[in-house]
N, C-alpha and C. Protein backbone atom coordinates (compact mmCIF):
# COMPACT_ATOMS: atom_id res chain seq x y z
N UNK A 1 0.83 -1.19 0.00
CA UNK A 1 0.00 0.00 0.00
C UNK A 1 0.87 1.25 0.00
N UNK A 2 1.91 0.86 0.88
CA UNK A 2 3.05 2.35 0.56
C UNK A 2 3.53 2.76 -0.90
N UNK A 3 3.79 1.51 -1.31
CA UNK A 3 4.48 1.62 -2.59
C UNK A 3 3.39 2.30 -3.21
N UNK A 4 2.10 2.08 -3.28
CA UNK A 4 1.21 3.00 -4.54
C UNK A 4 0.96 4.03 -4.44
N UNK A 5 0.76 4.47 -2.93
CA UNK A 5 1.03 5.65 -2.85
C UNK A 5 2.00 6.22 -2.87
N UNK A 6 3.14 5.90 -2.55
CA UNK A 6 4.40 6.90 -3.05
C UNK A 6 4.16 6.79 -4.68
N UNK A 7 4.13 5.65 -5.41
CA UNK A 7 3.75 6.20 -6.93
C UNK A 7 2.99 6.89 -7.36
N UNK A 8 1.64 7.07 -6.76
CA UNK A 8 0.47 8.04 -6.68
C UNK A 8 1.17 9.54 -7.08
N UNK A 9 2.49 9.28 -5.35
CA UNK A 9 2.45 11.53 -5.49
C UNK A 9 3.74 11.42 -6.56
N UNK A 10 4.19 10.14 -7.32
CA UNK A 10 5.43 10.48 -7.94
C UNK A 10 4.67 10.57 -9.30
N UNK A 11 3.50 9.93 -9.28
CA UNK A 11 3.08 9.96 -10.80
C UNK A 11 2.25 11.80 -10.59
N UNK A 12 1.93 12.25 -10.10
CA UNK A 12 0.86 13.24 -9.16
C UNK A 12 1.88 14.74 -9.41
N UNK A 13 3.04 14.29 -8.92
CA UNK A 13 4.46 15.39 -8.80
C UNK A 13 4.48 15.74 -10.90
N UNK A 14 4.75 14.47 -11.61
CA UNK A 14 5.27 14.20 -13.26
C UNK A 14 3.85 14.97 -13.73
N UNK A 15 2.80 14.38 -13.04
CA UNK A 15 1.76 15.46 -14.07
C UNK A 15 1.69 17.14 -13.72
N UNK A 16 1.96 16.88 -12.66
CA UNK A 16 1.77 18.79 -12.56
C UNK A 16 2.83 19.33 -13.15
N UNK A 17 4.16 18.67 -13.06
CA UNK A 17 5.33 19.16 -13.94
C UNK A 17 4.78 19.27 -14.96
N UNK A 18 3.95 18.63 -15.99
CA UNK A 18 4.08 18.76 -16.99
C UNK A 18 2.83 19.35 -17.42
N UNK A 19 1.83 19.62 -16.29
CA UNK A 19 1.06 21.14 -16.66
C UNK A 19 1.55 22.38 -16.70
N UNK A 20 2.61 22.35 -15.40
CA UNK A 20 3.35 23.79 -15.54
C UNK A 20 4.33 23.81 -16.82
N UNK A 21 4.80 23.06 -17.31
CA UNK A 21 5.02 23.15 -18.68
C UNK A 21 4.44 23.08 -19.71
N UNK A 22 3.04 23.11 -19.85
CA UNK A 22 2.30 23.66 -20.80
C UNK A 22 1.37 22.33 -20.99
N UNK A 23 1.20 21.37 -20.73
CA UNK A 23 0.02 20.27 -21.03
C UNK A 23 -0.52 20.44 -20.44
N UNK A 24 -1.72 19.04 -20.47
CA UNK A 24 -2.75 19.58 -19.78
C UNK A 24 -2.90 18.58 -18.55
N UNK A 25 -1.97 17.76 -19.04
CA UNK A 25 -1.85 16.66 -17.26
C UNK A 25 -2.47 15.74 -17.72
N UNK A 26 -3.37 15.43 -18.67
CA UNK A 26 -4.10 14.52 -18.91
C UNK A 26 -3.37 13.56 -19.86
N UNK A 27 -3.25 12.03 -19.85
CA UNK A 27 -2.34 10.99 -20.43
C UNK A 27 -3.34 10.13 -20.92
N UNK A 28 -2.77 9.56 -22.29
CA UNK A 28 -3.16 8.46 -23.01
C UNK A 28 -2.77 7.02 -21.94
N UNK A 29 -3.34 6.47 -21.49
CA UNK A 29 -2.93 5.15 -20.99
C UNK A 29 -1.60 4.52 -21.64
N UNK A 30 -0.73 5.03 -20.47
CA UNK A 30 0.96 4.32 -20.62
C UNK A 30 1.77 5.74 -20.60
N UNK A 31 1.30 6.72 -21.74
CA UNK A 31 1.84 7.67 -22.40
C UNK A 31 2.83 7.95 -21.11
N UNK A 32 4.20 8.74 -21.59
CA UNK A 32 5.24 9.39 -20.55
C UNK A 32 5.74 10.49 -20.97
N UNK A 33 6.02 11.44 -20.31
CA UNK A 33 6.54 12.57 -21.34
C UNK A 33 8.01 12.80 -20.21
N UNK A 34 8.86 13.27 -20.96
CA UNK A 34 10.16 13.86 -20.91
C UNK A 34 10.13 14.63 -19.89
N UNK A 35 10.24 14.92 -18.59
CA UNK A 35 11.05 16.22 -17.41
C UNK A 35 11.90 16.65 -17.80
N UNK A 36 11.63 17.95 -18.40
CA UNK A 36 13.12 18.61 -18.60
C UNK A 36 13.23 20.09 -17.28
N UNK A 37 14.78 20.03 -17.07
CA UNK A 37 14.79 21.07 -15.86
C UNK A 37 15.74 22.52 -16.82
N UNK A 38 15.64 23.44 -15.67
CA UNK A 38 16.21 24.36 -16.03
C UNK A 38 18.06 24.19 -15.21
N UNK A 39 18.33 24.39 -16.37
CA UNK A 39 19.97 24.83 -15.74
C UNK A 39 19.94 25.82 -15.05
N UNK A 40 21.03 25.80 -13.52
CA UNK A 40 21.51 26.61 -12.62
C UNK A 40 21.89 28.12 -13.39
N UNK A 41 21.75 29.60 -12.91
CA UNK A 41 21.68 30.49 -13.57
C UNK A 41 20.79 30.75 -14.89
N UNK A 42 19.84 29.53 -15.57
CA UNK A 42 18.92 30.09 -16.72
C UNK A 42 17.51 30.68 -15.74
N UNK A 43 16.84 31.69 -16.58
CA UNK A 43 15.86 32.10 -16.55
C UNK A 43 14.89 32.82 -17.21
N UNK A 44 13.58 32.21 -16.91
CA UNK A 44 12.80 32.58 -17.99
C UNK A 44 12.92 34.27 -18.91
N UNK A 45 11.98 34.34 -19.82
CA UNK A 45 12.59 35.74 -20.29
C UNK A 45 12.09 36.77 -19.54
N UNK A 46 12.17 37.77 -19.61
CA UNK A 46 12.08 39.17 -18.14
C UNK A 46 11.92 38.65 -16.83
N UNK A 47 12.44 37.31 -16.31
CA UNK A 47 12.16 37.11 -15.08
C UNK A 47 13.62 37.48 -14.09
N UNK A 48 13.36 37.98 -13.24
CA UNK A 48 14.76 38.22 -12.73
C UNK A 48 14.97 37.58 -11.21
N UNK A 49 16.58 37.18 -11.62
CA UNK A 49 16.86 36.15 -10.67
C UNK A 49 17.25 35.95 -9.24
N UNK A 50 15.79 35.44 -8.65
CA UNK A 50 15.37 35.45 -6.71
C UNK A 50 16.49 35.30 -5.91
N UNK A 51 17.41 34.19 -6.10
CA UNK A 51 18.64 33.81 -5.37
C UNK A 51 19.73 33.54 -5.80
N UNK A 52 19.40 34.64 -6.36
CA UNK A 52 21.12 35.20 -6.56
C UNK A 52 20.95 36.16 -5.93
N UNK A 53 22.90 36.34 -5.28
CA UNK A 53 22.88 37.73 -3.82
C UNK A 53 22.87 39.18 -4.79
N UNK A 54 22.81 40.35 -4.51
CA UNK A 54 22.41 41.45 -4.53
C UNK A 54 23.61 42.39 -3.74
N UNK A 55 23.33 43.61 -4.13
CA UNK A 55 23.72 44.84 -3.42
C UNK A 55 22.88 45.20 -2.62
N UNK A 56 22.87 45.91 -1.25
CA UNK A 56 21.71 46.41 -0.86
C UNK A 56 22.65 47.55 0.29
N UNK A 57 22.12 48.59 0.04
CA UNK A 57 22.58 50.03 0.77
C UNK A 57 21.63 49.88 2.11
N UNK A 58 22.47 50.20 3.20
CA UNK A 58 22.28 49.89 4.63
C UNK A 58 22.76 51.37 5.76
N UNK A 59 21.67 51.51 6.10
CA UNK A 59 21.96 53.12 6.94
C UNK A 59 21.38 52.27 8.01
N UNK A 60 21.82 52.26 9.07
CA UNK A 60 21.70 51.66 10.39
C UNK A 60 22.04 52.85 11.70
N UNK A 61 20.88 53.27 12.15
CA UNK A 61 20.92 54.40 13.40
C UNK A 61 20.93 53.90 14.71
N UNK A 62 21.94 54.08 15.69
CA UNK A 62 21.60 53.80 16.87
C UNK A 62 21.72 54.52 17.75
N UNK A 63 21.36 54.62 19.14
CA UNK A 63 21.15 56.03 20.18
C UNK A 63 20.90 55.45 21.85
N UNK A 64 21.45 56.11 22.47
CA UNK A 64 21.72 55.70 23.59
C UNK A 64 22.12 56.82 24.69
N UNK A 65 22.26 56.51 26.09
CA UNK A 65 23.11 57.57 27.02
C UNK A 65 24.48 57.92 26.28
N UNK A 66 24.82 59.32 26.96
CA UNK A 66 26.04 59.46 26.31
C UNK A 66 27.32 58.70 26.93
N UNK A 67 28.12 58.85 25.73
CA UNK A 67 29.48 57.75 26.14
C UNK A 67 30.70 58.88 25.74
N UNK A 68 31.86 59.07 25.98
CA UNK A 68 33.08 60.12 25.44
C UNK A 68 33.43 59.75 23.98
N UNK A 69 33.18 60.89 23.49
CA UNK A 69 33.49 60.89 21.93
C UNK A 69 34.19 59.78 21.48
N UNK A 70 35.56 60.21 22.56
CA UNK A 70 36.71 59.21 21.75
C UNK A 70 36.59 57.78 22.46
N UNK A 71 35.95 57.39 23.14
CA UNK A 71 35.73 56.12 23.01
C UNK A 71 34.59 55.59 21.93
N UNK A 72 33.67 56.52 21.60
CA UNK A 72 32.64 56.01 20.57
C UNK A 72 33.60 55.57 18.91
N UNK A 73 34.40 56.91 18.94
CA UNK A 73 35.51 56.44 17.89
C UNK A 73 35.81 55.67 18.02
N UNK A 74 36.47 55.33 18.82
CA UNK A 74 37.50 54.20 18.74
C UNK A 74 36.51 52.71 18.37
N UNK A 75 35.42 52.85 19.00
CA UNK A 75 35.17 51.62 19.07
C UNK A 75 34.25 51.21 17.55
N UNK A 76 33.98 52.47 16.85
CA UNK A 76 33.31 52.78 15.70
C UNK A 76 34.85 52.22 14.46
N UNK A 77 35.93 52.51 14.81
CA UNK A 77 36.86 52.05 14.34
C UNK A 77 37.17 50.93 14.26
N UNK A 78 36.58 50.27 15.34
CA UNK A 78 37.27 48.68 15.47
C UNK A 78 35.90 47.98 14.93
N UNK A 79 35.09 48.75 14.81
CA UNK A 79 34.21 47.79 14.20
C UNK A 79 34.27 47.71 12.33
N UNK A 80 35.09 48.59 12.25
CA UNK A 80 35.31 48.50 10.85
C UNK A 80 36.17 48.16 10.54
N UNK A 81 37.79 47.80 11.39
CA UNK A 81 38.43 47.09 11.30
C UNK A 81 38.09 45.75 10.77
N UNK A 82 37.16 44.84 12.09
CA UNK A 82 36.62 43.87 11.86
C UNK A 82 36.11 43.79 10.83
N UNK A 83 35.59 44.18 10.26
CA UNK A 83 34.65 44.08 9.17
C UNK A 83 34.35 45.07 8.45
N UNK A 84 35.67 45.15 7.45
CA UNK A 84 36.01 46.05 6.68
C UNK A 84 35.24 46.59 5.69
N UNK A 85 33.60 45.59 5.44
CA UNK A 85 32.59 46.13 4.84
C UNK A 85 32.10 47.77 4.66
N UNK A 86 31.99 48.12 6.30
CA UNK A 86 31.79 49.22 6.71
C UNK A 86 32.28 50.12 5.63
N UNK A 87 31.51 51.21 5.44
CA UNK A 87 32.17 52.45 4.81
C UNK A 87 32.11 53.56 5.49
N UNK A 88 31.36 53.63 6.05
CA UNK A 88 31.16 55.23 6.77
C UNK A 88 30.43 55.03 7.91
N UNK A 89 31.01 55.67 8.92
CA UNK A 89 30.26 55.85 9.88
C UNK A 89 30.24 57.22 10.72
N UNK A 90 29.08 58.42 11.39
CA UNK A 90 29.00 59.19 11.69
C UNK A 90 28.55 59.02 13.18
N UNK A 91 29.33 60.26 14.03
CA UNK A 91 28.84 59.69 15.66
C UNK A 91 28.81 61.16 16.17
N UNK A 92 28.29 61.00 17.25
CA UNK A 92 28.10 61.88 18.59
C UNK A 92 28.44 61.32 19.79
N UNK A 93 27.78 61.92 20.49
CA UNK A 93 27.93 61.57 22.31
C UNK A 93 27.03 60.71 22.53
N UNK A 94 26.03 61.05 21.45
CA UNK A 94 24.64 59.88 22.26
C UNK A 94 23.78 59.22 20.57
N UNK A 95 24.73 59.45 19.62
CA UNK A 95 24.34 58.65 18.59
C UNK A 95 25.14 58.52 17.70
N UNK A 96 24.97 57.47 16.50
CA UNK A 96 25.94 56.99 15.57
C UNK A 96 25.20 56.63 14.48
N UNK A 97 25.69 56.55 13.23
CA UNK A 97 24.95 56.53 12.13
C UNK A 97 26.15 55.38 10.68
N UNK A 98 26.01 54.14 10.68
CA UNK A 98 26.51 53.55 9.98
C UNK A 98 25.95 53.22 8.36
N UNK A 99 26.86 53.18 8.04
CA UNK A 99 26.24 52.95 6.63
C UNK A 99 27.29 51.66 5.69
N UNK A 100 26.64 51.24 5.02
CA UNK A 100 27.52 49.79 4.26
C UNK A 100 26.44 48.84 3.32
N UNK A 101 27.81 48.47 2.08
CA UNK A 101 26.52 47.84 1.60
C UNK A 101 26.75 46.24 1.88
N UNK A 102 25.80 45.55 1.69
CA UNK A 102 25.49 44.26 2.24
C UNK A 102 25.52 43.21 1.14
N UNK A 103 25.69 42.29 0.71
CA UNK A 103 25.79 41.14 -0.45
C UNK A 103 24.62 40.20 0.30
N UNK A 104 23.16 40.21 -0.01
CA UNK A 104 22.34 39.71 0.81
C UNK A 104 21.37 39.09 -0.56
N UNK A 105 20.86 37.64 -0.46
CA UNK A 105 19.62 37.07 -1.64
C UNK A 105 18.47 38.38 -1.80
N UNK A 106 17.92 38.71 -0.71
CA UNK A 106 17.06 39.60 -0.26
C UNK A 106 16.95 40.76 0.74
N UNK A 107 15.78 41.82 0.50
CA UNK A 107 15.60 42.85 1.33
C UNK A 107 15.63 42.41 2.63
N UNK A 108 15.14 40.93 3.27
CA UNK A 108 14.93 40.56 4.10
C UNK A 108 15.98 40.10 5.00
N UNK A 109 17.01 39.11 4.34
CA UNK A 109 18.20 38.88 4.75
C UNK A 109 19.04 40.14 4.96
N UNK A 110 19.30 41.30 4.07
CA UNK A 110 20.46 42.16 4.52
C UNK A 110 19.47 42.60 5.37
N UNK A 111 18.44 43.23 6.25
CA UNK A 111 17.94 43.64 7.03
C UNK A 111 18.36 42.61 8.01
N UNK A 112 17.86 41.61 8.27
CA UNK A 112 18.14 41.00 9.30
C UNK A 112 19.70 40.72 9.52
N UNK A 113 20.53 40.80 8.69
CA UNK A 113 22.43 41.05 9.12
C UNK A 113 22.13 42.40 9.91
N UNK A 114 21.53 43.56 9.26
CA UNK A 114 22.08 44.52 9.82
C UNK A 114 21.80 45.35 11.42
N UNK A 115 20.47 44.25 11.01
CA UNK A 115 19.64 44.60 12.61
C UNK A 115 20.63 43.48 13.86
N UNK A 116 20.87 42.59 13.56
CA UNK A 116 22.23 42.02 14.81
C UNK A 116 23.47 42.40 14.84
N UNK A 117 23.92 43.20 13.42
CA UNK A 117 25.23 43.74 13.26
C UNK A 117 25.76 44.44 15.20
N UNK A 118 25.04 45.09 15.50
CA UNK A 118 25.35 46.29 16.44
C UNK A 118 25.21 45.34 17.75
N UNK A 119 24.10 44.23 18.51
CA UNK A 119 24.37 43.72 19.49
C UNK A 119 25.11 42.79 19.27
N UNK A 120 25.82 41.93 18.18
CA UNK A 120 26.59 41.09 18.17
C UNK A 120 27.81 41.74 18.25
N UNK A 121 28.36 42.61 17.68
CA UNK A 121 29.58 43.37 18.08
C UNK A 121 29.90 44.33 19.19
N UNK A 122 29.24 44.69 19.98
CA UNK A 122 28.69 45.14 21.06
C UNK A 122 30.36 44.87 21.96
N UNK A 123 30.18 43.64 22.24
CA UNK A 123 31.33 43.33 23.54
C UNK A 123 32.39 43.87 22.35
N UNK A 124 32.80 42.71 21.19
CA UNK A 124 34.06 42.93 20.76
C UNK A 124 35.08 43.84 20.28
N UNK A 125 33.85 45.18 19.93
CA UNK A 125 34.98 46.21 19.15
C UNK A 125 34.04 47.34 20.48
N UNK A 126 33.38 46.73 21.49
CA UNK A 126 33.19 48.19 22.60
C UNK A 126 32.49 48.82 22.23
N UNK A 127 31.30 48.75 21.63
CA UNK A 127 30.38 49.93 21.40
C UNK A 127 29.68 50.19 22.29
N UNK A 128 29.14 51.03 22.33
CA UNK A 128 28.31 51.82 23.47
C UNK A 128 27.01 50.76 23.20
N UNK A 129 26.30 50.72 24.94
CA UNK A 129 25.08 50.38 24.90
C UNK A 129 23.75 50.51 24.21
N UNK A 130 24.18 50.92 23.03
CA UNK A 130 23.02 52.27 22.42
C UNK A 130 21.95 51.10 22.05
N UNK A 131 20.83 51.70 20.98
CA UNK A 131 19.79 50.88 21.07
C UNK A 131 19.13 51.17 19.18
N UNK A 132 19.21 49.97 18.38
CA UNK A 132 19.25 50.55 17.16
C UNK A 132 17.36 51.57 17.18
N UNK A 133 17.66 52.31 16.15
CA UNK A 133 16.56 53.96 16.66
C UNK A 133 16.28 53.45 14.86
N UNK A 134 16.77 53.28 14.02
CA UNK A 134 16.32 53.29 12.76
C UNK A 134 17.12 52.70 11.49
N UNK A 135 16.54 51.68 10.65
CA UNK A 135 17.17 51.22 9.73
C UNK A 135 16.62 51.37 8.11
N UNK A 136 17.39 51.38 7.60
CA UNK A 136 17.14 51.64 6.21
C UNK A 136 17.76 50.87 4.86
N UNK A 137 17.19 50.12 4.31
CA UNK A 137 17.88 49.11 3.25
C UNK A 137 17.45 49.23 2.10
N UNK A 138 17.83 49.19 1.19
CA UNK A 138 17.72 50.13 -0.40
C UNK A 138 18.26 49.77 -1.63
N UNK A 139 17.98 48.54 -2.38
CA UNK A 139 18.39 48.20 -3.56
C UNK A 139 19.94 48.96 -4.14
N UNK A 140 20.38 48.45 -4.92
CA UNK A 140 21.66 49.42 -5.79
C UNK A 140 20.70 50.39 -6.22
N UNK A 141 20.26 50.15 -7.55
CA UNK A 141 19.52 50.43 -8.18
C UNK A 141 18.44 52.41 -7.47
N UNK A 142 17.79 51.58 -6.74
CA UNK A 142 17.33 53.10 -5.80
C UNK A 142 18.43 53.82 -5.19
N UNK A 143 19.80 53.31 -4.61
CA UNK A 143 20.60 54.18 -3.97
C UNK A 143 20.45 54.81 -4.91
N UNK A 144 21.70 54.71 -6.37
CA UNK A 144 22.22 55.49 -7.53
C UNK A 144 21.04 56.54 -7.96
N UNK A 145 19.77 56.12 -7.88
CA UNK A 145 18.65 56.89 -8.80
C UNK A 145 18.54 58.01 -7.61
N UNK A 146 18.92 57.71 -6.41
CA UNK A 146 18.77 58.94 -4.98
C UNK A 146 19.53 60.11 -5.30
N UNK A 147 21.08 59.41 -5.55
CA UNK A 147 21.99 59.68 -5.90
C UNK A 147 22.37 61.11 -7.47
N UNK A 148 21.62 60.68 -8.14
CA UNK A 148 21.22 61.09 -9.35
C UNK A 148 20.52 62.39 -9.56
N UNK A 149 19.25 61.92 -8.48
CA UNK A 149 18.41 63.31 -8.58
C UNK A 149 18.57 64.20 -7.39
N UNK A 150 19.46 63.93 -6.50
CA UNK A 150 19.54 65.21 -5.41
C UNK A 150 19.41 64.77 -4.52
N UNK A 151 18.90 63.44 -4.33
CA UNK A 151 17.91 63.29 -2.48
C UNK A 151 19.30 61.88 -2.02
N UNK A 152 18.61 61.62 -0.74
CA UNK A 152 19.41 61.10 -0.06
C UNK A 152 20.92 61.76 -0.02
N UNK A 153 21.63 60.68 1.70
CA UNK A 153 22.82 61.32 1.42
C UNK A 153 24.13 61.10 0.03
N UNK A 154 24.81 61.93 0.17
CA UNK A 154 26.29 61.79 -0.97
C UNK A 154 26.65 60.68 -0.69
N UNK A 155 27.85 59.77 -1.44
CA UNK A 155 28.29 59.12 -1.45
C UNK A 155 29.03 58.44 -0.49
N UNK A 156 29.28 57.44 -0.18
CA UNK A 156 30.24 57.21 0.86
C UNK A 156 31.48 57.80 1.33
N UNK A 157 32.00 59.14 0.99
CA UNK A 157 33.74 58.99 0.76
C UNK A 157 33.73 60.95 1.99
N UNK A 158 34.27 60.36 2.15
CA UNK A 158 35.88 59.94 2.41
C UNK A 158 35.40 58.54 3.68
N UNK A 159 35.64 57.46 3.58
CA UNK A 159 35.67 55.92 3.88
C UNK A 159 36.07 56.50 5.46
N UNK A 160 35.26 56.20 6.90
CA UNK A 160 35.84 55.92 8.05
C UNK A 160 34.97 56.23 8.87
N UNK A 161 35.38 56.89 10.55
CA UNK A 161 34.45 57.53 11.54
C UNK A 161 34.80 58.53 11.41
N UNK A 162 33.36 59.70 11.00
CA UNK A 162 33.58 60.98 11.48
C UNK A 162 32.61 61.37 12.46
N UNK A 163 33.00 62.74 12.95
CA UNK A 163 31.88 63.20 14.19
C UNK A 163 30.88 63.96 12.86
N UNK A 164 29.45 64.15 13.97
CA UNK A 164 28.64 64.77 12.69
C UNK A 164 28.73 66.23 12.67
């Protein structure tokens, strides 16, 4: 009885394959048709491709009691040491403002790197207790077009920690 039903969803699985490829599921008694798959990297025409990783622009705000400048530096430094991703980061006494882009499948994934970025590094490069206040994640594509017409901030450069 197992066996027919596992043939059931294997014969069950071959016909819907081969509705979503354009029949109609319906078979001549015996008839078999061909599974053909798509090769790794093909895709249909204007469809664009889900998992494959991406660029994604990352402004990450956090805010807290105040801490001494130059320890917020410093420790704004070592976090970019570590993880040389970082491009810019802007601070105060009682806030900091990072920015970097992320190699993420989705909006969802680089959001969720960037939202643990700050308590997971927390002990190791010394950041202040702060508390993330606001995040922002943004295709390539929309940065450059920000970029283009006036809005959002300039570019990343000059690369490091500055005060604001």
């Amino acid at each position: 009885m197992g066996e027919a039903r596992a043939a059931g969803k294997a014969g069950g699985s071959a016909a819907r394959a081969g509705e979503a490829a354009g029949g109609s599921g319906a078979r001549a008694g015996g008839e078999e048709r061909a599974l053909t798959s798509v090769a790794a990297g093909d895709r249909f025409e204007g469809e664009e491709p889900r998992d494959l990783p991406r660029l994604w622009h990352v402004t990450l705000s956090v805010s807290g009691e105040e801490a001494p400048l130059k320890e917020v530096r410093r420790a704004l430094e070592q976090l970019a040491y570590d993880h040389p991703f970082l491009l810019t980061s802007r601070y105060a006494n009682d806030h900091a403002e990072i920015r970097y882009w992320e190699e993420a499948r989705d909006l969802h994934d680089a959001a969720a790197v960037a939202l643990r970025l700050w308590g997971e590094h927390r002990q190791t490069a010394g950041l202040p207790p702060w508390e993330i206040v606001g995040l922002e994640v943004i295709d390539r594509q929309t940065y450059h077009q920000r970029i283009a017409e006036g809005y959002g901030p300039p570019p990343a450069t000059p690369v490091g920690a500055h005060p604001f």
